[in-house]
Protein backbone atom coordinates (compact mmCIF):
# COMPACT_ATOMS: atom_id res chain seq x y z
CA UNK A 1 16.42 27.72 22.60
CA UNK A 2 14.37 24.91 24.50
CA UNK A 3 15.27 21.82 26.17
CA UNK A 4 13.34 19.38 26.75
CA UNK A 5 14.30 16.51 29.22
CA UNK A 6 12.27 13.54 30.12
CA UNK A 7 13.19 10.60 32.76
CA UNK A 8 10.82 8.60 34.38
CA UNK A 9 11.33 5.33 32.52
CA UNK A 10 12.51 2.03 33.63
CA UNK A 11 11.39 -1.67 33.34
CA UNK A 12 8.05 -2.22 34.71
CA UNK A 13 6.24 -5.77 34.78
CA UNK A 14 2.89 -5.99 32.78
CA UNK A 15 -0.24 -4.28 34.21
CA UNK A 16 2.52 -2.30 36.20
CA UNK A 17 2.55 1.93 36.20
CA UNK A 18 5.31 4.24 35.45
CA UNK A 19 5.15 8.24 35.71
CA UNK A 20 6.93 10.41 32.75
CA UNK A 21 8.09 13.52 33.41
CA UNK A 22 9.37 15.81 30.46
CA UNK A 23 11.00 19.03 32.25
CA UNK A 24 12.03 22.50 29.84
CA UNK A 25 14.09 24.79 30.23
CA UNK A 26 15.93 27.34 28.29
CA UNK A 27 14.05 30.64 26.47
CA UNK A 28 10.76 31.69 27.61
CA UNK A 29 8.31 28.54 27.47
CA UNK A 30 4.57 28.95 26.34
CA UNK A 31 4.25 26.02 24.48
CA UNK A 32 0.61 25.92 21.82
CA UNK A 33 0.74 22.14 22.82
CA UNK A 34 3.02 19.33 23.72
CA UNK A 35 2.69 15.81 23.10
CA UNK A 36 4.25 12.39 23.91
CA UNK A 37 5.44 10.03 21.41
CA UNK A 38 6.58 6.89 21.01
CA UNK A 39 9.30 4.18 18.94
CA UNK A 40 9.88 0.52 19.15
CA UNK A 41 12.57 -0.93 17.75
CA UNK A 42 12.11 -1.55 14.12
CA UNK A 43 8.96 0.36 14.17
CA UNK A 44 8.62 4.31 13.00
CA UNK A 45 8.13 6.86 15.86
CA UNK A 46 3.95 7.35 16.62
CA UNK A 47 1.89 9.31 18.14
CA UNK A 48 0.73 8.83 21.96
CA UNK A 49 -1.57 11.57 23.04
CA UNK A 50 -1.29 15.55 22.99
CA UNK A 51 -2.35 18.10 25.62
CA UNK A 52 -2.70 21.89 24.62
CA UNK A 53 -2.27 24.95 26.20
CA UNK A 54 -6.28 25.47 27.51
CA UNK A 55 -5.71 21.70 28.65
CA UNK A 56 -7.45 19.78 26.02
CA UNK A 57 -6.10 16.42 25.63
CA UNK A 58 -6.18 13.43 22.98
CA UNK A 59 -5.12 10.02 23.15
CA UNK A 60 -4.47 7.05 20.32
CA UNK A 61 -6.43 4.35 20.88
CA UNK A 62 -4.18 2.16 21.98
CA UNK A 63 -3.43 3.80 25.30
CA UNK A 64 -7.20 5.23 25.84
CA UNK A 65 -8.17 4.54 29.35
CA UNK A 66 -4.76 3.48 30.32
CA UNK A 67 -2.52 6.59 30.59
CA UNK A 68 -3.09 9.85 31.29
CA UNK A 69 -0.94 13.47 30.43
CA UNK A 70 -1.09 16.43 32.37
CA UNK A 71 1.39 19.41 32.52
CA UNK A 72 2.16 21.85 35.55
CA UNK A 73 3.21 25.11 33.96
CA UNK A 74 4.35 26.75 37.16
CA UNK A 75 6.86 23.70 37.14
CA UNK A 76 7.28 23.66 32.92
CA UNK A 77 6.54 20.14 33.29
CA UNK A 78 4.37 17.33 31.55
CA UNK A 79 4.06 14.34 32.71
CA UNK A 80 2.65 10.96 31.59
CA UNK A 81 0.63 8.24 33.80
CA UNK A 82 0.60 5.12 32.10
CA UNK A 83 -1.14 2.25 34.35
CA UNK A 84 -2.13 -0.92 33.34
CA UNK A 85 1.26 -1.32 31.25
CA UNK A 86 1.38 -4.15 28.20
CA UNK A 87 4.62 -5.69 27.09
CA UNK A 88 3.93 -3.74 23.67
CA UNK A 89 3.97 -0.42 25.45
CA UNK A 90 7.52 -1.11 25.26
CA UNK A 91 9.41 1.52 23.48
CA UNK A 92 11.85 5.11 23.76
CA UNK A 93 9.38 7.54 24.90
CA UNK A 94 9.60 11.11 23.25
CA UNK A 95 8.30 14.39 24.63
CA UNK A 96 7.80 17.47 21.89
CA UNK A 97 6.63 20.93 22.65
CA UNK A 98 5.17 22.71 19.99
CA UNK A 99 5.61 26.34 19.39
CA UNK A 100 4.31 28.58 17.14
CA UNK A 101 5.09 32.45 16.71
CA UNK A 102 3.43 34.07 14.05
CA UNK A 103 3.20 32.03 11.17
CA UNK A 104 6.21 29.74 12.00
CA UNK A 105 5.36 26.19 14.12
CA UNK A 106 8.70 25.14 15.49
CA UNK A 107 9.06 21.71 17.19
CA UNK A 108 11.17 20.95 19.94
CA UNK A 109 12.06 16.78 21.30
CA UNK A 110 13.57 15.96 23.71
CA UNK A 111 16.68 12.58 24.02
CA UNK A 112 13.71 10.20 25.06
CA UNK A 113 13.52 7.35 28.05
CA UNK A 114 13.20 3.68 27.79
CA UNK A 115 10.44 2.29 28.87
CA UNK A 116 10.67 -1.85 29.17
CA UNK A 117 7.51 -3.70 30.47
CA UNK A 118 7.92 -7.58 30.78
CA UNK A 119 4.89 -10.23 30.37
């Protein structure tokens, strides 16, 4: 079993920066990629940007150029650096590890952190 825990959030005024952390713990932990995601109220859950396991990362446009992920696996850490924060960045920010084992891809989230950026 995996946990996943993030902090990190808080309220941040716009073109402010917050760090992310998302910390695991539990059975061994070699994640094929993890990812951060996103939800504002009334709004489904999306898609922020993913970093694998050789490092490779994406972003959604939205955030390009603005925040950054990076994981320390000594640590079994990710974290997200979002700079130049807009009051729409606003939202409960997810971390999820992905795992696959043979040919079974099992996803693991973690309780999410509020992030709050006022104009």
């Amino acid at each position: 079993q995996v946990q996943l825990v993030e902090s990190g959030g808080g309220l941040v005024q716009a073109g402010g920066s917050l760090r992310l952390s998302c910390a695991a713990s539990g059975s061994i932990f070699s994640p094929n990629a993890m990812a951060w995601y996103r939800q504002s109220p009334g709004k489904q859950r999306e898609w922020v940007t993913t970093i694998t396991s050789d490092g490779s990362t994406n972003y959604a446009d939205s955030v390009k150029g603005r925040f950054t992920i990076s994981r320390d696996n000594a640590k079994n850490t990710m974290y997200l650096q979002m700079n130049s924060l807009r009051p729409e960045d606003t939202a409960v920010y997810y971390c999820k590890a992905v795992v696959v084992t043979g040919l079974r891809v099992y996803d693991y989230w973690g309780q999410g952190t509020q992030v709050t950026v006022s104009s």
